[in-house]
N, C-alpha and C. Protein backbone atom coordinates (compact mmCIF):
# COMPACT_ATOMS: atom_id res chain seq x y z
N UNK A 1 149.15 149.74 68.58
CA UNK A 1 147.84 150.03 69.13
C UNK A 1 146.92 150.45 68.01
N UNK A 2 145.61 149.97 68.16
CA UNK A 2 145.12 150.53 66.48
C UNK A 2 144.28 151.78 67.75
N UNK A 3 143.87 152.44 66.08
CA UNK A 3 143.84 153.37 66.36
C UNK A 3 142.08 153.50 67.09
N UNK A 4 141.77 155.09 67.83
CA UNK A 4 140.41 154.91 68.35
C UNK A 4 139.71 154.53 67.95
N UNK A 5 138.62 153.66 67.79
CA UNK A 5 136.92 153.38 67.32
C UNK A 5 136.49 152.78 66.18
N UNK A 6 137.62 151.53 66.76
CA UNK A 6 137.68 150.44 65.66
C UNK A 6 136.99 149.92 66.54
N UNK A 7 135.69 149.46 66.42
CA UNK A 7 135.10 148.58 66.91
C UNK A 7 134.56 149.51 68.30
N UNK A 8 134.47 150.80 67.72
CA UNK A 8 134.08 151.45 68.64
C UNK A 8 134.60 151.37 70.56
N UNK A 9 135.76 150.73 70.47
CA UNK A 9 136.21 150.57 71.71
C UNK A 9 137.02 152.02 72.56
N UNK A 10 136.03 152.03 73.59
CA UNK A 10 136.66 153.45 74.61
C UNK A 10 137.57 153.24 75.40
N UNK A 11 138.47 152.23 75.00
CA UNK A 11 139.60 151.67 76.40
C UNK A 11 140.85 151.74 74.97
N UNK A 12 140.77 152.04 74.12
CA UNK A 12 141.86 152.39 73.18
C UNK A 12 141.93 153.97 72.06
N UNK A 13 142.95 154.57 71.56
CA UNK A 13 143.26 155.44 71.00
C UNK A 13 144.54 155.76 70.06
N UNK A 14 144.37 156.02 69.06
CA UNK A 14 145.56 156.51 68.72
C UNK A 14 145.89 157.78 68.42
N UNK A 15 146.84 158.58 68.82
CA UNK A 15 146.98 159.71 69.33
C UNK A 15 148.12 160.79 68.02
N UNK A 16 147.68 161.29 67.58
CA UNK A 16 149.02 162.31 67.49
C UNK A 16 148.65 163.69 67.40
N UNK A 17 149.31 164.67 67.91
CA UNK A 17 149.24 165.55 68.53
C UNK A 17 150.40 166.60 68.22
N UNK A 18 149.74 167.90 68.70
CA UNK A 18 150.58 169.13 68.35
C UNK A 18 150.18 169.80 69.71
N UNK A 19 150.97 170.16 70.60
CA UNK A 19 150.76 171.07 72.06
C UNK A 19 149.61 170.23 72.61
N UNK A 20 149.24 170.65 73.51
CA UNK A 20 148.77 169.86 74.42
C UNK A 20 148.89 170.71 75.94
N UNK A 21 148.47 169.83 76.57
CA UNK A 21 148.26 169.70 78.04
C UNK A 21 149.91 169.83 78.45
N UNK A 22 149.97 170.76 79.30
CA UNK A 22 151.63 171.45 80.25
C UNK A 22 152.25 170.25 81.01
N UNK A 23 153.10 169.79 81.54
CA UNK A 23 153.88 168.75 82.03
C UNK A 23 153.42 169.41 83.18
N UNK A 24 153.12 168.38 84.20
CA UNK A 24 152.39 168.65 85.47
C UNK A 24 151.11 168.97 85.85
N UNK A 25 150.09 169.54 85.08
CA UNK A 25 149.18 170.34 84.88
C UNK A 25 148.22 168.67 86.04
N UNK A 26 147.86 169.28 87.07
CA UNK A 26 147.15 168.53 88.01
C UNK A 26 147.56 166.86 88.65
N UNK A 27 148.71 166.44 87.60
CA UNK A 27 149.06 165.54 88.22
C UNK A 27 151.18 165.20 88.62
N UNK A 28 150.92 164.50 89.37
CA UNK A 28 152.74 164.20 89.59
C UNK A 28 153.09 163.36 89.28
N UNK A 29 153.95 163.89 87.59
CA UNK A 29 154.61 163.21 86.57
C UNK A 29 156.20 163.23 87.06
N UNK A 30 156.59 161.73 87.45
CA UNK A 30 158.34 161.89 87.76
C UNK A 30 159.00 160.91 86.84
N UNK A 31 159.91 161.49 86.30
CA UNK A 31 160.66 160.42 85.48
C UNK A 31 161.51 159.59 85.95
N UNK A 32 162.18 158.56 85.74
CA UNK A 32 163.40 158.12 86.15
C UNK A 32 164.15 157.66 85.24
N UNK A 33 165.37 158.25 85.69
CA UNK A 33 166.37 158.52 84.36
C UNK A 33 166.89 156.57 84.22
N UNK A 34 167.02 155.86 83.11
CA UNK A 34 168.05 154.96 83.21
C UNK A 34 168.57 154.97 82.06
N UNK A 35 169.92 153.70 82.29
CA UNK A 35 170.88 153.80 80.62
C UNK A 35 170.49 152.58 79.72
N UNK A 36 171.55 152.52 78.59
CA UNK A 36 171.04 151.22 78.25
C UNK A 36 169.79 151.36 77.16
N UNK A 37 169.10 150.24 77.04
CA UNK A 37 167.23 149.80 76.82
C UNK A 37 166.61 150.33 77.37
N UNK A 38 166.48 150.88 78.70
CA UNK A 38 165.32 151.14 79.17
C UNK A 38 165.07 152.29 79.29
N UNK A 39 164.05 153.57 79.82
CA UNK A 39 163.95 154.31 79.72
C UNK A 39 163.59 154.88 81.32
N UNK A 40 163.30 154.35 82.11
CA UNK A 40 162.72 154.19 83.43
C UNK A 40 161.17 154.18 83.98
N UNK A 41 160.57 154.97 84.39
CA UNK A 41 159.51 154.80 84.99
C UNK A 41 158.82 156.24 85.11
N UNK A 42 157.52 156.67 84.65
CA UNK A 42 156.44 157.87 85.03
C UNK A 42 155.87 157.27 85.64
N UNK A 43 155.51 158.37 87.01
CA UNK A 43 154.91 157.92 87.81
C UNK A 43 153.79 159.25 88.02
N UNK A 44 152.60 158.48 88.19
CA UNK A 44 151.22 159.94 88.29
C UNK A 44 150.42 159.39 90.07
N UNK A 45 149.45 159.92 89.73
CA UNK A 45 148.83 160.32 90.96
C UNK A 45 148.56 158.31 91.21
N UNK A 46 148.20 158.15 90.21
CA UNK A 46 147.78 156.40 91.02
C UNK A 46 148.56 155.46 89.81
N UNK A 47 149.66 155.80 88.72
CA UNK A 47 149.79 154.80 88.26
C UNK A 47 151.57 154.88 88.03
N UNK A 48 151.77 154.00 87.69
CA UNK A 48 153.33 153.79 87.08
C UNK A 48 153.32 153.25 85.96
N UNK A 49 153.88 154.11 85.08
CA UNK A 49 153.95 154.13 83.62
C UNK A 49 155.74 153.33 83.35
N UNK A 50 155.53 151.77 83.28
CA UNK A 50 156.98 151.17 83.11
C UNK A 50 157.04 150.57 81.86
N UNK A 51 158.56 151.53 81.74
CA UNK A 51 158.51 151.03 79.81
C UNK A 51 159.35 149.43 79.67
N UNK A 52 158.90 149.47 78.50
CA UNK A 52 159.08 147.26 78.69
C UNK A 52 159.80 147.82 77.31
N UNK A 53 161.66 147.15 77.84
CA UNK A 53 162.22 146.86 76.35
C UNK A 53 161.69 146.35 75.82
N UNK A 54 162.49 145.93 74.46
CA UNK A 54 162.17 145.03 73.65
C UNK A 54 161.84 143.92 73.81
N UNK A 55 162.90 143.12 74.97
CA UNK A 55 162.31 142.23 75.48
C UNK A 55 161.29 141.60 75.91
N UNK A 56 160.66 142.81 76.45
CA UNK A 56 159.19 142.60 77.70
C UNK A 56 158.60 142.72 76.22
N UNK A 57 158.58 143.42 75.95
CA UNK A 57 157.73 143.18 74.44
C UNK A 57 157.28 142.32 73.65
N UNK A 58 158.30 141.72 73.63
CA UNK A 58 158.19 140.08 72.91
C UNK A 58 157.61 139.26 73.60
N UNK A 59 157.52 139.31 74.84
CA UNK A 59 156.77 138.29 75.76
C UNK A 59 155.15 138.89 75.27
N UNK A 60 155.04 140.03 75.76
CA UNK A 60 153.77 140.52 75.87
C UNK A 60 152.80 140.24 74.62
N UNK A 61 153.07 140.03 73.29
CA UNK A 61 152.92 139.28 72.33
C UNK A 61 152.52 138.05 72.36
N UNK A 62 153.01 137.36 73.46
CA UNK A 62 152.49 136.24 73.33
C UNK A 62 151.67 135.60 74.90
N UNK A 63 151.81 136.31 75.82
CA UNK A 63 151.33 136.34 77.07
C UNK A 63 151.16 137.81 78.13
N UNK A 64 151.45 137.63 79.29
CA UNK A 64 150.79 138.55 80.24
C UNK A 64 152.78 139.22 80.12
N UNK A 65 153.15 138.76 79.82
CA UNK A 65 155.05 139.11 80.04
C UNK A 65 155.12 139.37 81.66
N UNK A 66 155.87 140.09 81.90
CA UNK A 66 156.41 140.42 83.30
C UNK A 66 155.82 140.75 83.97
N UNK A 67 154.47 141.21 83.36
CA UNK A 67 153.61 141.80 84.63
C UNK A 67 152.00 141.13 85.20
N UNK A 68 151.52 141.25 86.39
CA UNK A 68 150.49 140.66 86.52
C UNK A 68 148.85 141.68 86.33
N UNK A 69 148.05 141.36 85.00
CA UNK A 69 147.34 141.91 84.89
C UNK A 69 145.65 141.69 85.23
N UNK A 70 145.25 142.80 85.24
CA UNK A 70 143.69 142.93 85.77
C UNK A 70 143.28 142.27 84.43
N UNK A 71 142.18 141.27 84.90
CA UNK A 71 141.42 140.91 83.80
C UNK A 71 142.62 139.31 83.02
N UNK A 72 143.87 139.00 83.11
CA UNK A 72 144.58 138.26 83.19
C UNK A 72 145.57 138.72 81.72
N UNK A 73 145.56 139.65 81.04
CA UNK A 73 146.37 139.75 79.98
C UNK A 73 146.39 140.93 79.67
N UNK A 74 147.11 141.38 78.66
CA UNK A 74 146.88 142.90 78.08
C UNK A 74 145.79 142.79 76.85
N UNK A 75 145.57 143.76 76.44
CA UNK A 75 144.55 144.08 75.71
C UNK A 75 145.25 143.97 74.06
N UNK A 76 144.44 143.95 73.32
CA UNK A 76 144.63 143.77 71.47
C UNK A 76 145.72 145.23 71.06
N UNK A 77 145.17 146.13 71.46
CA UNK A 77 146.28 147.87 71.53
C UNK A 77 147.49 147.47 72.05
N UNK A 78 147.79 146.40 73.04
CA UNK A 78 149.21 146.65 74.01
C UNK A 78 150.15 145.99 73.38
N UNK A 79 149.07 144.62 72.56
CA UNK A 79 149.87 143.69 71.68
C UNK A 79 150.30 144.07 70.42
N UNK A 80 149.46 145.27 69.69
CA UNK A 80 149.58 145.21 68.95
C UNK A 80 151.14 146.64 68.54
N UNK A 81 151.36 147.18 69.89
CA UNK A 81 151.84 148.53 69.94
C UNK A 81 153.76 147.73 70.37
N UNK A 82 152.98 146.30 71.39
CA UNK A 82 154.75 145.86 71.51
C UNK A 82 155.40 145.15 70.14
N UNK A 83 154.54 144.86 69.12
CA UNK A 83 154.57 143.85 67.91
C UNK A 83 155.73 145.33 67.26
N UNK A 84 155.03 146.69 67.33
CA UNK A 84 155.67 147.80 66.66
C UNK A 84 157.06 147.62 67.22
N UNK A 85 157.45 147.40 68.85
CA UNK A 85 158.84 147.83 69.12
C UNK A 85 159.08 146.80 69.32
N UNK A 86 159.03 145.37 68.69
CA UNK A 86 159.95 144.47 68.45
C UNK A 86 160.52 144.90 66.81
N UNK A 87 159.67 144.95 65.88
CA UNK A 87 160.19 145.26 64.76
C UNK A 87 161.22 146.25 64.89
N UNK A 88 160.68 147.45 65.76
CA UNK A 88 162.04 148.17 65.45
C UNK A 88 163.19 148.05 65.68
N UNK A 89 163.25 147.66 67.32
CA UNK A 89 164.54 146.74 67.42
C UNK A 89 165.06 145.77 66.67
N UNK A 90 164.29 145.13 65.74
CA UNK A 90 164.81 143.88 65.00
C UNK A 90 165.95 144.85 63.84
N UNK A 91 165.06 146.23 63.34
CA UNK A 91 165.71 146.59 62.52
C UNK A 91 166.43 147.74 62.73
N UNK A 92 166.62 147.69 64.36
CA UNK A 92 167.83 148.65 64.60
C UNK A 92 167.19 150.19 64.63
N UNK A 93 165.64 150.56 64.77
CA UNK A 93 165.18 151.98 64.42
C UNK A 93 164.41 151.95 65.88
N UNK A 94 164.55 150.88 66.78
CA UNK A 94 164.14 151.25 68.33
C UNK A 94 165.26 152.26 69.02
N UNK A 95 164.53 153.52 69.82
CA UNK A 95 165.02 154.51 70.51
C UNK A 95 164.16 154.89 71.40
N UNK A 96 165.08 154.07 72.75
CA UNK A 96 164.22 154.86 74.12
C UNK A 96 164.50 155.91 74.25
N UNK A 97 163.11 156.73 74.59
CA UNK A 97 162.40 156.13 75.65
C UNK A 97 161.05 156.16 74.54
N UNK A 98 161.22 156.47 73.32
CA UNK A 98 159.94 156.51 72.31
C UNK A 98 159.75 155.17 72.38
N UNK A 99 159.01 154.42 73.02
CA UNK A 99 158.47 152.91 72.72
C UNK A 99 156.77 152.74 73.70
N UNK A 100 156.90 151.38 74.08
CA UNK A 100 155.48 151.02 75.24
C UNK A 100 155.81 150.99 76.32
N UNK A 101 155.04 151.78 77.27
CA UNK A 101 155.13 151.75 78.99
C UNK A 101 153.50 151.36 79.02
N UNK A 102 153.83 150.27 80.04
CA UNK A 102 152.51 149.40 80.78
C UNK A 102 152.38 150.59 81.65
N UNK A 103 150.96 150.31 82.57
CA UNK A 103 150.36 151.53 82.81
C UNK A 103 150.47 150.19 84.39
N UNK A 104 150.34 150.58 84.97
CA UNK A 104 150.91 149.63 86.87
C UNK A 104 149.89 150.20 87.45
N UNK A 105 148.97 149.74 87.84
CA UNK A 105 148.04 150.33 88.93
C UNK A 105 148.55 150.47 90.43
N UNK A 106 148.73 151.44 91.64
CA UNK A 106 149.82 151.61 92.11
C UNK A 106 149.46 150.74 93.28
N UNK A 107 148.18 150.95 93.40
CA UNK A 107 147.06 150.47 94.65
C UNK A 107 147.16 149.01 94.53
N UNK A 108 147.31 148.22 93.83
CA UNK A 108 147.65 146.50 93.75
C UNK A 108 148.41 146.10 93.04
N UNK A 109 149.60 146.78 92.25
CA UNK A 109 150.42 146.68 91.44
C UNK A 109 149.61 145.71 90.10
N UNK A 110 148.59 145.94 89.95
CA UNK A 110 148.27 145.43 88.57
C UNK A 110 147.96 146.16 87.34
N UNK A 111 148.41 145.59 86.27
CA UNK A 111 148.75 146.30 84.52
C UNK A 111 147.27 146.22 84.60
N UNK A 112 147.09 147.28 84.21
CA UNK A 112 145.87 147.80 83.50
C UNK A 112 145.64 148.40 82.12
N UNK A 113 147.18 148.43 81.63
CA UNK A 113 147.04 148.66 79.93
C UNK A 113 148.57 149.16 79.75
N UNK A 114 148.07 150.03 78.57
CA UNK A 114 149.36 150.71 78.05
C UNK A 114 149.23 151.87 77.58
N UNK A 115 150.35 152.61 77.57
CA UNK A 115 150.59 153.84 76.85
C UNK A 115 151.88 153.61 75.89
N UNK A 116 151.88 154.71 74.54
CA UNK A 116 153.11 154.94 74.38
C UNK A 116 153.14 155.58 72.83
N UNK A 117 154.76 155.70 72.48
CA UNK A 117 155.17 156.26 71.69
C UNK A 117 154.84 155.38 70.38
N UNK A 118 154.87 155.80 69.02
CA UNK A 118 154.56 154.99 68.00
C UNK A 118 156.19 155.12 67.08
N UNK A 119 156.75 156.01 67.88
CA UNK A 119 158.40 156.19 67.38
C UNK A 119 159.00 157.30 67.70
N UNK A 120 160.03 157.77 67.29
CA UNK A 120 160.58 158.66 67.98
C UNK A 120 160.20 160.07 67.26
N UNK A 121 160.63 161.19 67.69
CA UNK A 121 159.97 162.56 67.08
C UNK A 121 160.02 162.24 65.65
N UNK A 122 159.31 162.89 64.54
CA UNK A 122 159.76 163.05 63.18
C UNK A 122 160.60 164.31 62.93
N UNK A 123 160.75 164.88 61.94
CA UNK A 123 161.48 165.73 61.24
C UNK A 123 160.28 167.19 61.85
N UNK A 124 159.65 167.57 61.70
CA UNK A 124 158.34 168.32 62.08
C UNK A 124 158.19 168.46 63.64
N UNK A 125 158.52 167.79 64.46
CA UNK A 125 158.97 167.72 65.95
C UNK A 125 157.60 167.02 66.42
N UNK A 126 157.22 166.19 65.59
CA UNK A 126 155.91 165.87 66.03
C UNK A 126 155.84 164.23 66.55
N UNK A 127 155.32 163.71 67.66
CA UNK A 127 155.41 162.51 67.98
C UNK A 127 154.00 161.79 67.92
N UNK A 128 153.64 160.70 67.95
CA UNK A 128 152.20 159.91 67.75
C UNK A 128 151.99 158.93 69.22
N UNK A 129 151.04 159.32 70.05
CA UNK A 129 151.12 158.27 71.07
C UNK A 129 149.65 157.71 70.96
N UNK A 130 149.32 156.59 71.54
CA UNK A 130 148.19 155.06 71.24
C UNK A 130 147.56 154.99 73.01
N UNK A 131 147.07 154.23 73.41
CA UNK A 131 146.94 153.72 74.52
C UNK A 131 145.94 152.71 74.20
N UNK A 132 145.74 151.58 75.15
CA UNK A 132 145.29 151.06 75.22
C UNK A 132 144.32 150.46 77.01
N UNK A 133 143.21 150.56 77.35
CA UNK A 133 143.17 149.91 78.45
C UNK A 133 142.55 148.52 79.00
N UNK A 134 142.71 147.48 79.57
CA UNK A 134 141.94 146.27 79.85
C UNK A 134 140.45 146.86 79.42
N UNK A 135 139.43 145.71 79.85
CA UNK A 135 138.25 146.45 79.92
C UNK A 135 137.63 146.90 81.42
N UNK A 136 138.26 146.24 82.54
CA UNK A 136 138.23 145.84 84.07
C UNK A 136 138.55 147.33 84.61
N UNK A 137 138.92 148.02 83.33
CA UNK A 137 140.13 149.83 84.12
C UNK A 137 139.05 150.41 83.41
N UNK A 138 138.31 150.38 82.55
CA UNK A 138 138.05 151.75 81.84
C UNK A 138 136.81 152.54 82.72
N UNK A 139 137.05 153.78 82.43
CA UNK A 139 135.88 155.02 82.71
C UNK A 139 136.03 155.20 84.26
N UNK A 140 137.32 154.56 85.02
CA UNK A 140 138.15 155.28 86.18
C UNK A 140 139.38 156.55 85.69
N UNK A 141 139.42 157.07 84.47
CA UNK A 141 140.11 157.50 84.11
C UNK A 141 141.92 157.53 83.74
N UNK A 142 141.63 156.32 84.40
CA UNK A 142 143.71 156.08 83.57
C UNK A 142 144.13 156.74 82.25
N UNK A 143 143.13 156.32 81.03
CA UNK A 143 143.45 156.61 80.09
C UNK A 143 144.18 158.18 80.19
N UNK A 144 143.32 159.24 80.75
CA UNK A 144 143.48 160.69 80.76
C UNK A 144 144.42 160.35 81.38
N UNK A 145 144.91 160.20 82.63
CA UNK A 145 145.99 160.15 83.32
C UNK A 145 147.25 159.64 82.22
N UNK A 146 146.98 158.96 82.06
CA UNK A 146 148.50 157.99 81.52
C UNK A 146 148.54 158.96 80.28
N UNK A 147 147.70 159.51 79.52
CA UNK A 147 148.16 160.28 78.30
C UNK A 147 148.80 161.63 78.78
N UNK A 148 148.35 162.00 79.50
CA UNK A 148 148.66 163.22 80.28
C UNK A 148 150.03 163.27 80.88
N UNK A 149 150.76 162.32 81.23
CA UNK A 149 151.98 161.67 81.95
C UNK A 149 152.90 161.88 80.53
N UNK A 150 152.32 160.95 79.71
CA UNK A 150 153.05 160.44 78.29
C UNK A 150 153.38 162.28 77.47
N UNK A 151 152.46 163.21 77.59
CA UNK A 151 152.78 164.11 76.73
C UNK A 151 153.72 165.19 77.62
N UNK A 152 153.25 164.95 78.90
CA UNK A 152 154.34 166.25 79.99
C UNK A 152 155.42 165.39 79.25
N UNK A 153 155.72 164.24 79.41
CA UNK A 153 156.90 163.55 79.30
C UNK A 153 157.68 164.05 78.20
N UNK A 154 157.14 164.05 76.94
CA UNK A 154 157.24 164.16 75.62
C UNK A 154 157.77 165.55 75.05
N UNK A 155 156.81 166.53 76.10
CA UNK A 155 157.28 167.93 76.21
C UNK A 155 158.98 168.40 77.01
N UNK A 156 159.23 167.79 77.69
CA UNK A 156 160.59 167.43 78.02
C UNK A 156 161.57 167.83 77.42
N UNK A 157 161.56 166.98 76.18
CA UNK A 157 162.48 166.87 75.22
C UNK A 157 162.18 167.97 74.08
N UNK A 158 163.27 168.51 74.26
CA UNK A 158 163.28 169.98 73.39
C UNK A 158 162.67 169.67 71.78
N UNK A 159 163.55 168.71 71.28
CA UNK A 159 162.72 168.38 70.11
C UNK A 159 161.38 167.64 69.56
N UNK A 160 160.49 167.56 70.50
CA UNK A 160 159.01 167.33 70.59
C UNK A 160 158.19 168.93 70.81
N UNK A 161 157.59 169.23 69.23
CA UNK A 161 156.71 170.19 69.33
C UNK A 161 155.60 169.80 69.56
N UNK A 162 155.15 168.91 69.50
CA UNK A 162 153.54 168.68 68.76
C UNK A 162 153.27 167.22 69.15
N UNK A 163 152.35 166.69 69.88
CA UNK A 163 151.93 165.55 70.16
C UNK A 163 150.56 165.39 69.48
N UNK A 164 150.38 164.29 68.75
CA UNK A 164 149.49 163.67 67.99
C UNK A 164 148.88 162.46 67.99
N UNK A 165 147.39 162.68 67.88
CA UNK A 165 146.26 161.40 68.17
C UNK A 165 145.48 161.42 67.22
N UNK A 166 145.20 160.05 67.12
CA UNK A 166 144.13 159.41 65.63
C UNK A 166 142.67 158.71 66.62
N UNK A 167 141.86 159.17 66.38
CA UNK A 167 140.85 158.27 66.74
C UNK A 167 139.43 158.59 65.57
N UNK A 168 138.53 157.38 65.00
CA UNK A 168 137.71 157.31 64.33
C UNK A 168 136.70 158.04 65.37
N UNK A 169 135.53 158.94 64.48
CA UNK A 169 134.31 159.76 64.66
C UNK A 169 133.22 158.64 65.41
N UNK A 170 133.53 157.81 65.66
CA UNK A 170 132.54 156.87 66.47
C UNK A 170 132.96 156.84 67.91
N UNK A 171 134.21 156.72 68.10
CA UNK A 171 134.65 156.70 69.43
C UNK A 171 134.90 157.61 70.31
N UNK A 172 133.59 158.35 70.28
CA UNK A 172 133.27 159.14 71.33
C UNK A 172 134.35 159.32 72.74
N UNK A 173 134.29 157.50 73.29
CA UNK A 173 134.88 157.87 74.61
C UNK A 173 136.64 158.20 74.54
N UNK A 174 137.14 157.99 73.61
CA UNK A 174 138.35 157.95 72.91
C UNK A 174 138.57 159.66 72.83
N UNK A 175 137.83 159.96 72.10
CA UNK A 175 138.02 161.88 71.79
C UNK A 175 137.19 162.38 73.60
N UNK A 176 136.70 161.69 74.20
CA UNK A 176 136.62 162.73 75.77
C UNK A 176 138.11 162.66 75.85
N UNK A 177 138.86 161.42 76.30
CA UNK A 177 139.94 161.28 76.33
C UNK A 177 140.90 162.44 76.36
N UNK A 178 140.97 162.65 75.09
CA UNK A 178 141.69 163.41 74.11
C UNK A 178 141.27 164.77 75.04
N UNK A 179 140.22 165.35 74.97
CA UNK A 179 139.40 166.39 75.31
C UNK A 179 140.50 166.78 76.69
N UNK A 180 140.28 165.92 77.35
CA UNK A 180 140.50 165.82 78.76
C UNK A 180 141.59 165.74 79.04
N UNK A 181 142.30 165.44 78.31
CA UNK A 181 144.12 165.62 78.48
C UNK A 181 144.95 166.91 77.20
N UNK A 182 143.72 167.50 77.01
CA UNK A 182 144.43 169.31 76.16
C UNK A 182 144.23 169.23 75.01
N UNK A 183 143.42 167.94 74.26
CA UNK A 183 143.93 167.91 72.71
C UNK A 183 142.83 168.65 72.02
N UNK A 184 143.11 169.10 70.64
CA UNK A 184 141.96 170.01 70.15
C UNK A 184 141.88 168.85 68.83
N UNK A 185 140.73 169.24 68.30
CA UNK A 185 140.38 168.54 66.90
C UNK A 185 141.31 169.21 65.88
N UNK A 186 141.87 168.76 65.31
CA UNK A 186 142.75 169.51 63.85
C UNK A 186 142.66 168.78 62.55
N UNK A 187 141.06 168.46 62.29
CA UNK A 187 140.93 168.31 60.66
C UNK A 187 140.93 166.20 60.64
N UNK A 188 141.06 166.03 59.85
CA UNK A 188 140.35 164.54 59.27
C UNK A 188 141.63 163.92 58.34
N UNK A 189 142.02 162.67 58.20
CA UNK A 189 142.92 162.23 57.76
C UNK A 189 141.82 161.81 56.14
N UNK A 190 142.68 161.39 55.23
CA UNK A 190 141.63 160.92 54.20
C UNK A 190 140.77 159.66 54.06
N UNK A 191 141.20 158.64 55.04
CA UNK A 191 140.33 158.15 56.06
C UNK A 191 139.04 158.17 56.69
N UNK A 192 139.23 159.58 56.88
CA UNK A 192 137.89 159.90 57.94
C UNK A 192 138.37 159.75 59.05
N UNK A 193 139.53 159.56 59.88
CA UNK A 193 140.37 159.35 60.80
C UNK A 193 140.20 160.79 61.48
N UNK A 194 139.91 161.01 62.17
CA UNK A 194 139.61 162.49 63.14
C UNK A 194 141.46 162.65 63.64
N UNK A 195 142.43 163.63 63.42
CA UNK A 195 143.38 163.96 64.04
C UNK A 195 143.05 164.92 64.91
N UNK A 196 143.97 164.78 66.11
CA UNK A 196 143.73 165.63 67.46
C UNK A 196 145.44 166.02 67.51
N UNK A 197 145.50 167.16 68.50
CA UNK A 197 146.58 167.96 68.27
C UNK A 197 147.15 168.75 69.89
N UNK A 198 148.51 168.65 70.30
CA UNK A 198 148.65 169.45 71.88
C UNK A 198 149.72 169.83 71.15
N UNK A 199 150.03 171.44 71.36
CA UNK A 199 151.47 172.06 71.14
C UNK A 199 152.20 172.28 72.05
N UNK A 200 153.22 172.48 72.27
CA UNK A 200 154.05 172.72 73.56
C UNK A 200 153.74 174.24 73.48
């Protein structure tokens, strides 16, 4: 997923973060446990967050993959975030449930984007999450929702301190985002890359 306000687009973000927004905090985040590849399913107030092995990944790269989407495809962020977890699986450094969950609109079962991990915790307990949304979803608020899902989630796991987001100083609607799901500003990459920050 590139990162926020490339091209000034408010239907994408890239995220990394330190504490944050509480697991549950206004919406109903449920996990479902599975084995294997997959990781199962978050589910919030209107969406289902379903993570796409590797497999679904590879499709999604090159089409709509398994799912039927608003607007007829996923977005440049969804492609560009499953391109990440084919590589890793290629080289053996994919670990669910850190990968891409499509975002399921619950009300017509249609993909309206993505969320997800950019890899698994680092050494620092810190994880990086992206999103991406069609353009047909944005400024109904999924984005907040689905990030909000993604970091209760994240908080879970004992070894996730710190959730982390990247978005460029242009993309305003990218940092409400952020705003709106707990994240605080924490300083500038050398970039000019604005980092945002949720601690557990």
């Amino acid at each position: 997923m590139r990162r926020g306000g490339q091209g000034a687009d408010p239907g994408q973000g890239r995220i990394r973060q330190r504490g944050g927004p509480r697991p549950g905090q206004g919406r109903a985040v449920r996990r479902a446990e599975a084995g294997g590849d997959t990781a199962g399913v978050l589910t919030t107030d209107r969406l289902q967050l379903q993570f796409a092995t590797p497999d679904a990944a590879r499709a999604l790269g090159h089409g709509p993959g398994e799912w039927r989407w608003l607007g007829g495809g996923p977005g440049t962020g969804t492609r560009e975030l499953a391109g990440i977890v084919v590589r890793a699986a290629e080289v053996g450094w994919h670990r669910p449930p850190w990968g891409l969950y499509v975002a399921v609109r619950q009300a017509d079962g249609l993909a309206v984007g993505s969320v997800g991990f950019h890899g698994p915790p680092a050494t620092d307990g810190s994880v990086e999450v992206g999103y991406d949304l069609v353009p047909g979803a944005r400024g109904a608020g999924y984005a907040t929702e689905a990030v909000l899902a993604l970091v209760g989630f994240a908080f879970t796991h004992p070894a996730v301190r710190t959730v982390l987001a990247l978005t460029t100083p242009d993309n305003t609607a990218s940092q409400r985002v952020l705003a709106r799901a707990g994240f605080s500003l924490d300083g500038e990459e050398p970039d000019r890359v604005r980092r945002y920050r949720v601690d557990r």
